[in-house]
Protein backbone atom coordinates (compact mmCIF):
# COMPACT_ATOMS: atom_id res chain seq x y z
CA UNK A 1 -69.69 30.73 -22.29
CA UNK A 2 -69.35 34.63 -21.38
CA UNK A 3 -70.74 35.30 -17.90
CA UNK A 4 -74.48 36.64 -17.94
CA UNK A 5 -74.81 40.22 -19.50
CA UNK A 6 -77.49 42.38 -18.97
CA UNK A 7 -80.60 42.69 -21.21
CA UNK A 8 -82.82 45.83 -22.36
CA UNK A 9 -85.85 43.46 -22.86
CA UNK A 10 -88.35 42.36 -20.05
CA UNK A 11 -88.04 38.89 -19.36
CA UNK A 12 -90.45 36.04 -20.09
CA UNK A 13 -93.09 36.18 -17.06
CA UNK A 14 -92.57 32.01 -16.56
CA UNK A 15 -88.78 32.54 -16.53
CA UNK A 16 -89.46 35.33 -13.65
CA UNK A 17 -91.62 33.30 -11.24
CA UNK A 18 -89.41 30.16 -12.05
CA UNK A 19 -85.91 31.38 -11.86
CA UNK A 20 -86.55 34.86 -10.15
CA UNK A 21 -88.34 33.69 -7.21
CA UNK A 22 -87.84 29.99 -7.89
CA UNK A 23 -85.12 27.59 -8.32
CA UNK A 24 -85.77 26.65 -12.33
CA UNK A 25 -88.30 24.59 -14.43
CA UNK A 26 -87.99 20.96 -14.38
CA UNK A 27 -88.36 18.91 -17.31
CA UNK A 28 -92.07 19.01 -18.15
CA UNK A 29 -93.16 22.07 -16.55
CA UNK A 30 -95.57 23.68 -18.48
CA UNK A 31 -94.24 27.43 -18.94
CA UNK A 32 -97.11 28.64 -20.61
CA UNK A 33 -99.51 27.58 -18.10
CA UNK A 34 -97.09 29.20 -15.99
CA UNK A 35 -96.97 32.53 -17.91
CA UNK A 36 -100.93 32.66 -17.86
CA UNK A 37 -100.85 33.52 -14.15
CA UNK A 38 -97.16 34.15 -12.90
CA UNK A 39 -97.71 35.90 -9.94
CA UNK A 40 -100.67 33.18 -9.10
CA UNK A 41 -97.89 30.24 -9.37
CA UNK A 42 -95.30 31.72 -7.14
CA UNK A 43 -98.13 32.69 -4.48
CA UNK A 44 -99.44 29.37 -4.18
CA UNK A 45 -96.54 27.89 -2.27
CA UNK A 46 -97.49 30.57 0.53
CA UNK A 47 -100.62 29.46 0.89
CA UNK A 48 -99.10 25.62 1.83
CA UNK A 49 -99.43 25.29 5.75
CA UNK A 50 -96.23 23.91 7.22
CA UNK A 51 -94.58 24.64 3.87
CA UNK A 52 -91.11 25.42 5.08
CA UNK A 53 -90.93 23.20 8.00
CA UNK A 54 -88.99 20.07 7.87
CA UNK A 55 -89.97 17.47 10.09
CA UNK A 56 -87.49 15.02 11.05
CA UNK A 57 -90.10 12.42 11.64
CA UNK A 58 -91.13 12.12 8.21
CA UNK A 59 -90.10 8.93 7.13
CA UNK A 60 -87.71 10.40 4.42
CA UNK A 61 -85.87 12.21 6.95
CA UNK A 62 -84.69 9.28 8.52
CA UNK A 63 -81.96 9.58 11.17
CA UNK A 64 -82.49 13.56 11.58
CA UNK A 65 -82.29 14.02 15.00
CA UNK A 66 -85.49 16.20 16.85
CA UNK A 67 -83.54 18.87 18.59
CA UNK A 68 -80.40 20.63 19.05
CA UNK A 69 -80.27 18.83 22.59
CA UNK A 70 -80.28 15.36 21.10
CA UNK A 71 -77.39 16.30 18.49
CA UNK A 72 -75.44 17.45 21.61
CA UNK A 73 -76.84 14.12 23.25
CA UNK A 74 -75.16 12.01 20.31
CA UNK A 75 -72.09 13.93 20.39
CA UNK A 76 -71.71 13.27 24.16
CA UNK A 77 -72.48 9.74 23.77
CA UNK A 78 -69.90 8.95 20.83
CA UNK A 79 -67.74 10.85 23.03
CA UNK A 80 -67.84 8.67 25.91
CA UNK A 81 -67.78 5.57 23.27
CA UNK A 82 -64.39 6.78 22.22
CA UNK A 83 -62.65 7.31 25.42
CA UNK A 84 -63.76 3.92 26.70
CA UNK A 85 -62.24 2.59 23.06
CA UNK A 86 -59.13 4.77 23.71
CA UNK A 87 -59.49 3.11 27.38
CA UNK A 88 -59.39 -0.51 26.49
CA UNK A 89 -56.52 -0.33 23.69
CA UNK A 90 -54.44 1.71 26.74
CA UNK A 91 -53.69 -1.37 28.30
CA UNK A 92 -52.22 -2.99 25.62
CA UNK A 93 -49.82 -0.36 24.12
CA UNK A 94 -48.09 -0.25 27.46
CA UNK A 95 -47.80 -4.14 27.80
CA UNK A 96 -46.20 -4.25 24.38
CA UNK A 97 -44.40 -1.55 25.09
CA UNK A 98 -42.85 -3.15 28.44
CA UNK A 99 -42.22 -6.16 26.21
CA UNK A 100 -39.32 -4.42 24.47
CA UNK A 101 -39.08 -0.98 26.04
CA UNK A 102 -36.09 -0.01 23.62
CA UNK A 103 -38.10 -0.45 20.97
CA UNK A 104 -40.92 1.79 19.59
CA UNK A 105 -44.00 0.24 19.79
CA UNK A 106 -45.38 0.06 16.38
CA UNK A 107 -49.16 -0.99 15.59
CA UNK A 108 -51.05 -0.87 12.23
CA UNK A 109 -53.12 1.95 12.10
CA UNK A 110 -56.98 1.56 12.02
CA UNK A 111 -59.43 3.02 9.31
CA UNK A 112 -61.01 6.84 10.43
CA UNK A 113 -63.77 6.71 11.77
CA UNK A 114 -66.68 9.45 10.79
CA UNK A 115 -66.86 12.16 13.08
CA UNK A 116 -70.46 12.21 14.62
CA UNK A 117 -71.40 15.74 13.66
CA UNK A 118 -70.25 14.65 9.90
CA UNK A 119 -72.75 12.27 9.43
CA UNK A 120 -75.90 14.61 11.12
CA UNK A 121 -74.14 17.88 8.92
CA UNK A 122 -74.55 15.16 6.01
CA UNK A 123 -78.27 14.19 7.14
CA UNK A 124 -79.24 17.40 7.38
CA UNK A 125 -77.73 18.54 3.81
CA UNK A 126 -79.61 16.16 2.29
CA UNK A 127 -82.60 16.95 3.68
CA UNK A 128 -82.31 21.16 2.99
CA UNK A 129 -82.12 19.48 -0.68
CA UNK A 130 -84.66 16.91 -0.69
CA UNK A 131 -86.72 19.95 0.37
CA UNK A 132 -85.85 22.23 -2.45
CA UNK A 133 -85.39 19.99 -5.29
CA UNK A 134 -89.28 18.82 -4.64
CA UNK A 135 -90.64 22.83 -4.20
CA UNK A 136 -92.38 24.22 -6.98
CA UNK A 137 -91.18 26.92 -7.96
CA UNK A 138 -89.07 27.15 -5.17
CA UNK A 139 -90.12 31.01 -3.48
CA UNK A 140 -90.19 29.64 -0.24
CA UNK A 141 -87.40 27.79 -0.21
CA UNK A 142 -85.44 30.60 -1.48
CA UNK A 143 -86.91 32.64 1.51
CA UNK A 144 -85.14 30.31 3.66
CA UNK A 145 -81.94 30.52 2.18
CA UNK A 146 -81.99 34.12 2.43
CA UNK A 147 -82.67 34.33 6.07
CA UNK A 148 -80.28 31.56 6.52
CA UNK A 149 -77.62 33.38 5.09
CA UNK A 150 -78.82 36.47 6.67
CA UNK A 151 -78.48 34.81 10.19
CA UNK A 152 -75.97 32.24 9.76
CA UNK A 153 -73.76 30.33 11.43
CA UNK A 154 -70.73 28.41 10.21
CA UNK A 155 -69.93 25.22 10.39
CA UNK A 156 -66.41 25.68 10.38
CA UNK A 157 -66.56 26.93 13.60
CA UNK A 158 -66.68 24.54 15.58
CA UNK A 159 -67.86 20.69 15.67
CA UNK A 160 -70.45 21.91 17.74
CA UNK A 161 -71.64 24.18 15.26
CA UNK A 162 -71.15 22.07 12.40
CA UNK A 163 -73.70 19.14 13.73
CA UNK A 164 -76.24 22.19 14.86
CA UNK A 165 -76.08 23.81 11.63
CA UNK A 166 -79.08 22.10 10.00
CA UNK A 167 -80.79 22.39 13.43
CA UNK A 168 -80.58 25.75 13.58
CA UNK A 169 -81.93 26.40 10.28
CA UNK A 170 -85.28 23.89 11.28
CA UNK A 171 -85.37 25.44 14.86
CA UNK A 172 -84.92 29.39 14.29
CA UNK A 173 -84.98 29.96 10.41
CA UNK A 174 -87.94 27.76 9.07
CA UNK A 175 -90.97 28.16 11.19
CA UNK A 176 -90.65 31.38 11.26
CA UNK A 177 -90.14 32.70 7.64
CA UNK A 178 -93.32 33.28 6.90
CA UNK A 179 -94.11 34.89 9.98
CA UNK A 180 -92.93 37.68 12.50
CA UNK A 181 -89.53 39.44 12.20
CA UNK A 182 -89.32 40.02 15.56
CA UNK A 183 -90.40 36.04 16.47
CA UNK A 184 -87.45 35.05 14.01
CA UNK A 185 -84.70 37.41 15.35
CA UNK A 186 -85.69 36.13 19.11
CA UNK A 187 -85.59 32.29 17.69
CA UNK A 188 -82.34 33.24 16.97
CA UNK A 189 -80.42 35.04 19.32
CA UNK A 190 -81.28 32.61 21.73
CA UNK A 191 -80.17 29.51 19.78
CA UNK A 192 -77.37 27.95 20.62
CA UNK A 193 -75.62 27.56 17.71
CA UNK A 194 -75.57 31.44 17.53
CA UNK A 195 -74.83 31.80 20.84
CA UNK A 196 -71.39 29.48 20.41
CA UNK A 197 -70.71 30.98 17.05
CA UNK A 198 -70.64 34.54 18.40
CA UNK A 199 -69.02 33.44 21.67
CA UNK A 200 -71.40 34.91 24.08
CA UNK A 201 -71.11 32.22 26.65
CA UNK A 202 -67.40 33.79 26.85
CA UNK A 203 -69.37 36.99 27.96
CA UNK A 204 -69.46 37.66 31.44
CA UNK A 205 -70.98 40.75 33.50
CA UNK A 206 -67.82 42.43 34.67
CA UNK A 207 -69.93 43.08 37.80
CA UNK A 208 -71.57 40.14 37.98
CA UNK A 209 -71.04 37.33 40.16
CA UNK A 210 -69.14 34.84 38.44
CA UNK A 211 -67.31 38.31 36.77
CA UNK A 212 -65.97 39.66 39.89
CA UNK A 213 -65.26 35.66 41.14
CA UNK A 214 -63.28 34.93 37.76
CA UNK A 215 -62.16 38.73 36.65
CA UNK A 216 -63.35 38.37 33.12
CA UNK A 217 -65.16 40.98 31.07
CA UNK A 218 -67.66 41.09 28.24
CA UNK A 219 -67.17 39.46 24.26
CA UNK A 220 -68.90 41.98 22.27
CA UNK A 221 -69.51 40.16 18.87
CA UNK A 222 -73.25 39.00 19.34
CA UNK A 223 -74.36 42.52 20.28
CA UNK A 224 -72.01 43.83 17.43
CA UNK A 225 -73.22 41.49 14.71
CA UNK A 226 -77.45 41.90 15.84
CA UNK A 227 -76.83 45.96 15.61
CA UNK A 228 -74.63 45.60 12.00
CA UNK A 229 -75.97 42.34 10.51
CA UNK A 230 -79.02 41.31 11.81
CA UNK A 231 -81.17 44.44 12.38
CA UNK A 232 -79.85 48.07 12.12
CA UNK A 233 -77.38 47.68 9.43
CA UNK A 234 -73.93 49.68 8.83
CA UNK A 235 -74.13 53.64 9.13
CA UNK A 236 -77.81 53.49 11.10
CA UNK A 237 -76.55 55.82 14.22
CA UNK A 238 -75.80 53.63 16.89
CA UNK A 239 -72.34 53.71 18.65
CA UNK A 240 -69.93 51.89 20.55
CA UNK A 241 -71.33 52.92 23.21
CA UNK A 242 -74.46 51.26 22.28
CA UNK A 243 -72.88 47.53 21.22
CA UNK A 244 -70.97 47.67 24.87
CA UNK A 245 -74.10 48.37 26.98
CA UNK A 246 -76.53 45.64 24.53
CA UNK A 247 -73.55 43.21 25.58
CA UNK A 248 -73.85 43.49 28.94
CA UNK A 249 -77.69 42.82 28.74
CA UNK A 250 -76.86 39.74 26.54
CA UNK A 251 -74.77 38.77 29.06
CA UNK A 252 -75.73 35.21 31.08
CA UNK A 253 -77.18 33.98 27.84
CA UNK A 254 -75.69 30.63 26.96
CA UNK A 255 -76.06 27.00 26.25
CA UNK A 256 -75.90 24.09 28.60
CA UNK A 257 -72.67 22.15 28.69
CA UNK A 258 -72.30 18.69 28.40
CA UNK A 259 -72.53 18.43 32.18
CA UNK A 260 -75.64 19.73 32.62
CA UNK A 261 -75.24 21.90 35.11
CA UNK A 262 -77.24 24.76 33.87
CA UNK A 263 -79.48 22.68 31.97
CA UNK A 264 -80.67 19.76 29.67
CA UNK A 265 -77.18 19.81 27.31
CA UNK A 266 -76.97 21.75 24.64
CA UNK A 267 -80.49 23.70 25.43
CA UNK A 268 -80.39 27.50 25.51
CA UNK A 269 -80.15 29.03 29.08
CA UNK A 270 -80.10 31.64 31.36
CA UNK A 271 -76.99 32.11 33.57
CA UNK A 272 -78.20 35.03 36.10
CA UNK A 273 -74.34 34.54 37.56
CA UNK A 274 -73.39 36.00 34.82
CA UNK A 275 -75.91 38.21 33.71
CA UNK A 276 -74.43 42.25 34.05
CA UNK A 277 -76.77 43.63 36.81
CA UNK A 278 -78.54 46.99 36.89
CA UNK A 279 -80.38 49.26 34.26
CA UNK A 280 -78.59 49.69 30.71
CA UNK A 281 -78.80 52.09 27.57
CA UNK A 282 -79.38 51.28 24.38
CA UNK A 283 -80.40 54.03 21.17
CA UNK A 284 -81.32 56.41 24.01
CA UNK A 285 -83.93 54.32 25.43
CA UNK A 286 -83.28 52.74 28.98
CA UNK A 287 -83.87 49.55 29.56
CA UNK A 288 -84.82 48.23 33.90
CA UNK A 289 -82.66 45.30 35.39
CA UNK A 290 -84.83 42.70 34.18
CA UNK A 291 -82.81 39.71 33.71
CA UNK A 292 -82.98 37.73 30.69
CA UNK A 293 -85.95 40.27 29.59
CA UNK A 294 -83.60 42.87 29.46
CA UNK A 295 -82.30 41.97 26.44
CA UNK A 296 -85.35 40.15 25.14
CA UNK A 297 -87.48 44.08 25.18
CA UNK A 298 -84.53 45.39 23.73
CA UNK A 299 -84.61 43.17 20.59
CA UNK A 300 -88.63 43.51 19.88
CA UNK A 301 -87.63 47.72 20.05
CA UNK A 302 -84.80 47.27 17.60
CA UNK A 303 -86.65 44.95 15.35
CA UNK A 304 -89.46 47.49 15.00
CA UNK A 305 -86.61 50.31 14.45
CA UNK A 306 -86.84 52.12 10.82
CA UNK A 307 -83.39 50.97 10.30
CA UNK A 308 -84.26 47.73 10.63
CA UNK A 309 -87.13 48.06 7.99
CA UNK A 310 -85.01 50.04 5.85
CA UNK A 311 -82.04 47.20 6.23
CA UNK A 312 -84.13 44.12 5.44
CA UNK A 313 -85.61 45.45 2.62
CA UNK A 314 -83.17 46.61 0.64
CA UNK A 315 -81.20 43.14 0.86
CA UNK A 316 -84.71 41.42 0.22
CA UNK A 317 -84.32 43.63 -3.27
CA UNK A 318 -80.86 43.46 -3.78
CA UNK A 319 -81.38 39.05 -3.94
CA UNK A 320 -84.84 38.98 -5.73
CA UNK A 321 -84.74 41.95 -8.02
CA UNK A 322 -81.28 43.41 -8.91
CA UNK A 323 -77.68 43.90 -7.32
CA UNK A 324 -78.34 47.57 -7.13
CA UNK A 325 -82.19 47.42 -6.31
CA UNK A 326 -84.41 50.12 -7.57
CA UNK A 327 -85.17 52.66 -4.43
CA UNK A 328 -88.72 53.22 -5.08
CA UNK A 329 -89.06 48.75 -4.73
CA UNK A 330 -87.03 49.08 -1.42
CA UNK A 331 -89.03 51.99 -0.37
CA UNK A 332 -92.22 49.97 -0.63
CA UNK A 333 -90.67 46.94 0.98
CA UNK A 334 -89.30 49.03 3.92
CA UNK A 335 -92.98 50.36 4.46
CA UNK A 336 -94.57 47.16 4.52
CA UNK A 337 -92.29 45.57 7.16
CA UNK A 338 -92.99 48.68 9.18
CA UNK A 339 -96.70 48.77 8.62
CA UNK A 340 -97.24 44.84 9.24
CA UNK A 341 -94.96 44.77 12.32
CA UNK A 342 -92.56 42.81 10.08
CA UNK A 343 -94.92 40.51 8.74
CA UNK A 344 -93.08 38.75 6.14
CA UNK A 345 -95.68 36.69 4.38
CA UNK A 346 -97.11 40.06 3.72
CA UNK A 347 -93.46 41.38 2.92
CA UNK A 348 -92.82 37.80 0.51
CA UNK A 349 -96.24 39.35 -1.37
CA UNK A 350 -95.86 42.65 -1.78
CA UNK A 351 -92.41 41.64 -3.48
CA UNK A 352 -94.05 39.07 -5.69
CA UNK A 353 -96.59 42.21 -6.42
CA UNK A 354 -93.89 44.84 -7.65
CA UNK A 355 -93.94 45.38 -10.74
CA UNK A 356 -89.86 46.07 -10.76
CA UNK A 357 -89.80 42.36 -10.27
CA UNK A 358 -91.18 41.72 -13.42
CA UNK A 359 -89.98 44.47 -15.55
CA UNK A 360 -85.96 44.15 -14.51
CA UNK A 361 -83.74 42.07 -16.59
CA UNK A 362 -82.72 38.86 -15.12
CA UNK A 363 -79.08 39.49 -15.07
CA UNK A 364 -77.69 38.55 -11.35
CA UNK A 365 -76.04 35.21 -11.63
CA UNK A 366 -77.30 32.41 -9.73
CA UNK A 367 -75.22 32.06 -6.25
CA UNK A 368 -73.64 28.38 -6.05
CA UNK A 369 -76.34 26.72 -4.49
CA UNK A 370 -79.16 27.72 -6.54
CA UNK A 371 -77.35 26.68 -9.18
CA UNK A 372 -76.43 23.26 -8.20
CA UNK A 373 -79.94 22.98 -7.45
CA UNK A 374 -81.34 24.11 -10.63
CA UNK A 375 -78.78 21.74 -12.12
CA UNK A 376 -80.19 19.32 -10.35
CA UNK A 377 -83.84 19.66 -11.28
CA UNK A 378 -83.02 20.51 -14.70
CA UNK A 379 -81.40 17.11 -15.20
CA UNK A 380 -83.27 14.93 -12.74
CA UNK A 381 -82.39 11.67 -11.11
CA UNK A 382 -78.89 10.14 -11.45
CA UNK A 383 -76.89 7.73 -9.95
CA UNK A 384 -74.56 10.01 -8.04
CA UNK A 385 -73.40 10.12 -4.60
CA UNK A 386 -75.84 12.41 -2.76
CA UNK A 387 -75.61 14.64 -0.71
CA UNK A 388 -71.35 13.95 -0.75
CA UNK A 389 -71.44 15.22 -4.44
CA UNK A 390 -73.66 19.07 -4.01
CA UNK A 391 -71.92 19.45 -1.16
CA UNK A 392 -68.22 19.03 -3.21
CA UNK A 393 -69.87 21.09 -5.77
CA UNK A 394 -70.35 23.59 -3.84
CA UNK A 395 -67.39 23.86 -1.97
CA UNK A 396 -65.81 23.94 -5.33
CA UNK A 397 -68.14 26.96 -6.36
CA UNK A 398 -66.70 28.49 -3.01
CA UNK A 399 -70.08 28.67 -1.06
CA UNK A 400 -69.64 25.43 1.24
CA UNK A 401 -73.39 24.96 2.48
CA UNK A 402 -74.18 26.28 6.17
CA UNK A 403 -69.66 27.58 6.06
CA UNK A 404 -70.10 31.44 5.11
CA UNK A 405 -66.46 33.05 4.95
CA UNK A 406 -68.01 35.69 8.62
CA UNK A 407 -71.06 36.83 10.31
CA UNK A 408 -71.86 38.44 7.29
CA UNK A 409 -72.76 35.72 5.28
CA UNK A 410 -72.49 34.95 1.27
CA UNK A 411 -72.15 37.92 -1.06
CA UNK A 412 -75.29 38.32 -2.52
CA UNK A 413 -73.86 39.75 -5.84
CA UNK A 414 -72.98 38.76 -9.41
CA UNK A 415 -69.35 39.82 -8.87
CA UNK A 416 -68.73 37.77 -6.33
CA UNK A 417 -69.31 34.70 -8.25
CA UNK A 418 -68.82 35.76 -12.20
CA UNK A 419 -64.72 35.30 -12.18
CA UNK A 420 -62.97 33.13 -14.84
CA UNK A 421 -62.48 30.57 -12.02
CA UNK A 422 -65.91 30.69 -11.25
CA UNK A 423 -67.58 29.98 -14.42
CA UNK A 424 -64.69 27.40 -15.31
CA UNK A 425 -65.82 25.27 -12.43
CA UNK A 426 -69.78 25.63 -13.62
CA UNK A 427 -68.11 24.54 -16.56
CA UNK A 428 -66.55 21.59 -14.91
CA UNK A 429 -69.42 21.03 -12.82
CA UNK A 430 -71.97 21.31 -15.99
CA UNK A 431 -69.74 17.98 -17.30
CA UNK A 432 -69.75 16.13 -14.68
CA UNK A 433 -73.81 16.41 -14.23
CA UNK A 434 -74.23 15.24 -17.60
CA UNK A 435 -71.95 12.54 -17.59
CA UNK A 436 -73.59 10.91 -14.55
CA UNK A 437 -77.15 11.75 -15.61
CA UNK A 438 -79.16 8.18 -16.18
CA UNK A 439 -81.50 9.26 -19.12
CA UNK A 440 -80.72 12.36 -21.26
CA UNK A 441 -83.37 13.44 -23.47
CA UNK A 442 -83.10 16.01 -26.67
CA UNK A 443 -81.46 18.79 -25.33
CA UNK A 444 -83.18 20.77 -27.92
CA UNK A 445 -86.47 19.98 -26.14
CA UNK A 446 -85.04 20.52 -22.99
CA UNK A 447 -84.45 23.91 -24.14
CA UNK A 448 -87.45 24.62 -24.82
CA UNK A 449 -89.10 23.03 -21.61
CA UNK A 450 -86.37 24.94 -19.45
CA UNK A 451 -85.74 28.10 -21.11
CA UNK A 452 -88.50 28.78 -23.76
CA UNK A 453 -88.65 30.98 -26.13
CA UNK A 454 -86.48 33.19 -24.45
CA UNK A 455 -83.58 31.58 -25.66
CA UNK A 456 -81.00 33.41 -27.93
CA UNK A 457 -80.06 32.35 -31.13
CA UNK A 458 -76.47 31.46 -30.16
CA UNK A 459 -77.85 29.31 -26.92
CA UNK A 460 -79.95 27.47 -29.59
CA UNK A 461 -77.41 27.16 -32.39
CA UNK A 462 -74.72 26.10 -29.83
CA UNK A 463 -76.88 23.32 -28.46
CA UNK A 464 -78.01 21.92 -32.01
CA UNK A 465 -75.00 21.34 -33.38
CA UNK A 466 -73.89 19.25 -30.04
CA UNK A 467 -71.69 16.08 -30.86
CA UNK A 468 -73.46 14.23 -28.44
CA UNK A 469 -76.82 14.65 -25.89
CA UNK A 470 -74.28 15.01 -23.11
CA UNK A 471 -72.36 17.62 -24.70
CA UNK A 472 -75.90 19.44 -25.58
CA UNK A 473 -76.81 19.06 -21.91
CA UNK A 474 -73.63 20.25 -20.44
CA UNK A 475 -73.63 23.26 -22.88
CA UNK A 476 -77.82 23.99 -21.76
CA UNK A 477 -76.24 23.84 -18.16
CA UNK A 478 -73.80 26.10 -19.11
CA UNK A 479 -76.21 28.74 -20.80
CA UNK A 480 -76.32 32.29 -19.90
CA UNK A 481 -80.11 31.88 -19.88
CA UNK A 482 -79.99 28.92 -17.21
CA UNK A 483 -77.29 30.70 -15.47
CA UNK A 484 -79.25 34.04 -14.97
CA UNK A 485 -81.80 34.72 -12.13
């Protein structure tokens, strides 16, 4: 089918506050119930205490680990198990090599072994969608997805960063996405997964102590991607001059190594060796020697800054409303995070409010992972191989979960995800999903549970004149109506 097109019409109110803010009906759902009170349905879910925490002693979570220090615990320890492996089997190469020494010593190679941080990246991917294949609709969820991508990390960086990944997301992402901005950005900038990913515990006060011991310098990229990505945005006034002097105040953050010299390993903490001494300036504001506080007043200023308002809210528009937002929506936004303090439970509600979210077609195309997702809901339980299947999926749809291409993130527009390729491998993917799915029921009905009465005629004529439930399930999969958000 032809990628999603834009419509004149305004769409169905269910469709809004189940695909807009949501990730899709499920079989069952009850869209005009729904459509009665739309902007009731999608506020509930804010009202849910705890709603976007996961907690990895809930029984279902079993085998997530607590912390970010225990993952770097487990890594150490399978570590050390594979050295004293490696150890033992030393002994024995060399005595059958001494056996023969002319000959090469030739031994049958043993089965790989899963890397440690695989299995905890896997843990954790199933449980970021446990979580949002059970939300209804879905808002909050979303929420989390957004700030994920808006802060994120990748896992290709590193192994480090691919066991933290998950972490990182529970630890600075989820208990704070219904709260404070400036509680969020702190949670993290001092993480260590950002830390690593940005390299700051490369960055060392030039006139520090361990700086003038080892002659190295400063690594700009955390104070370049907080100022471009994270707060300010591009074109907001600040200089070079600016990123260099907010480096040398992030300098001496780091994480603990698996030594443990600095601290319990892989905990966040304060090197004052390295830490830059002496006043710095930052937007024209100067900022005392303070140590690790330096840094910490200068993010609460620049999370307050208009910039940062005006940032946030227009890509909180651009994902929930439109790819080109209207201004008047981010205008509003932009005001609310400013008058709250960044409040953004009040921010989530005063988008649900706007009547722009409502009235605009819903023509952006769902990213990769809200559509495997939706997929997933829309067809229910099957016998596949979970998480190991989503996560092909989406690697195949080119956004591999918690692996953004940069700092930047996932595009958050249609174009980046509406080329031929693209929508062939929805295609693909919409075939294999009904193939494996245990109990198909009428696609027709499932129409009409899923989409509604907002279905066009060729949707509906396509689907009834299916050869088979599976092909009418892989072409309701496939609809520009399912596709659309």
């Amino acid at each position: 089918m032809a990628a999603p097109v834009s419509i004149s019409v305004s769409p169905n109110a269910a469709l809004v506050a189940l695909n807009r803010f949501g990730f899709g009906a499920k079989p069952g759902d009850d869209l005009g119930r729904i459509a009665a009170d739309p902007r009731g349905y999608v506020k509930a879910e804010l009202k849910q205490q705890d709603i976007a925490l996961i907690f990895p002693d809930d029984p279902k979570n079993a085998g997530l680990l607590d912390s970010t220090a225990a993952i770097q615990a487990s890594m150490a320890a399978a570590m050390e198990r594979k050295a004293a492996r490696d150890e033992k089997a030393a002994p024995t190469m060399r005595t059958m090599a001494a056996d023969d020494p002319a000959s090469p010593v030739e031994t049958k190679a043993k089965p790989a072994v899963p890397r440690v941080e695989a299995d905890i990246y896997r843990g954790e991917a199933q449980a970021r969608f446990d979580k949002a294949l059970a939300a209804t609709p879905g808002f909050v969820e979303r929420l989390v997805g957004f700030w994920s991508n808006h802060f994120c990390v990748s896992a290709a960086k590193a192994p480090v960063v691919r066991a933290c990944a998950g972490a990182f997301e529970r630890e600075a992402i989820r208990p704070f996405v219904l709260g404070r901005f400036a509680d969020m950005l702190l949670a993290v900038e001092h993480h260590p997964a950002m830390l690593f990913f940005l390299d700051n515990q490369q960055s060392i006060g030039p006139d520090s102590r361990a700086g003038k011991k080892r002659g190295r310098g400063l690594n700009e990229n955390l104070a370049r991607e907080i100022l471009e990505l994270h707060t300010l945005g591009v074109g907001s006034g600040y200089a070079q001059a600016d990123v260099t002097s907010f480096a040398g105040m992030l300098t001496g953050w780091t994480m603990a190594g698996r030594e443990g010299r600095l601290g319990e390993p892989g905990t966040f903490v304060f090197n004052a060796n390295a830490h830059q001494p002496g006043k710095a300036m930052l937007l024209g504001k100067t900022y005392p020697d303070g140590g690790m506080g330096q840094a910490e007043a200068a993010l609460n200023d620049i999370a307050r800054h208009p910039a940062t308002a005006r940032h946030i809210a227009a890509k909180l528009a651009r994902h929930f409303i439109a790819d080109d937002p209207p201004p008047a929506a981010v205008a509003r936004l932009a005001a609310v995070f400013t008058k709250t303090d960044g409040d953004l439970r009040s921010i989530a509600l005063t988008l649900i409010d706007m009547p722009e979210a409502w009235s605009t077609p819903l023509a952006k195309l769902r990213s990769p992972f809200d559509y495997v997702v939706a997929l997933r809901r829309a067809v229910g339980s099957t016998a596949g191989n979970e998480p190991q299947r989503s996560l092909r999926w989406l690697r195949a749809l080119g956004e591999p979960l918690w692996q953004p291409p940069g700092p930047n993130g996932f595009a958050d527009q249609t174009d980046a995800w509406a080329s031929a390729e693209g929508l062939k491998t929805r295609l693909d993917i919409a075939w294999q999903a009904a193939k494996q799915a245990d109990d198909i029921g009428d696609p027709n009905e499932m129409l009409a549970s899923l989409i509604g009465a907002s279905v066009s005629a060729e949707t509906r004529q396509a689907i009834s004149r299916a050869e088979s439930r599976q092909q009418g399930l892989a072409l309701l999969l496939m609809a520009p109506e399912f596709q659309r958000r």
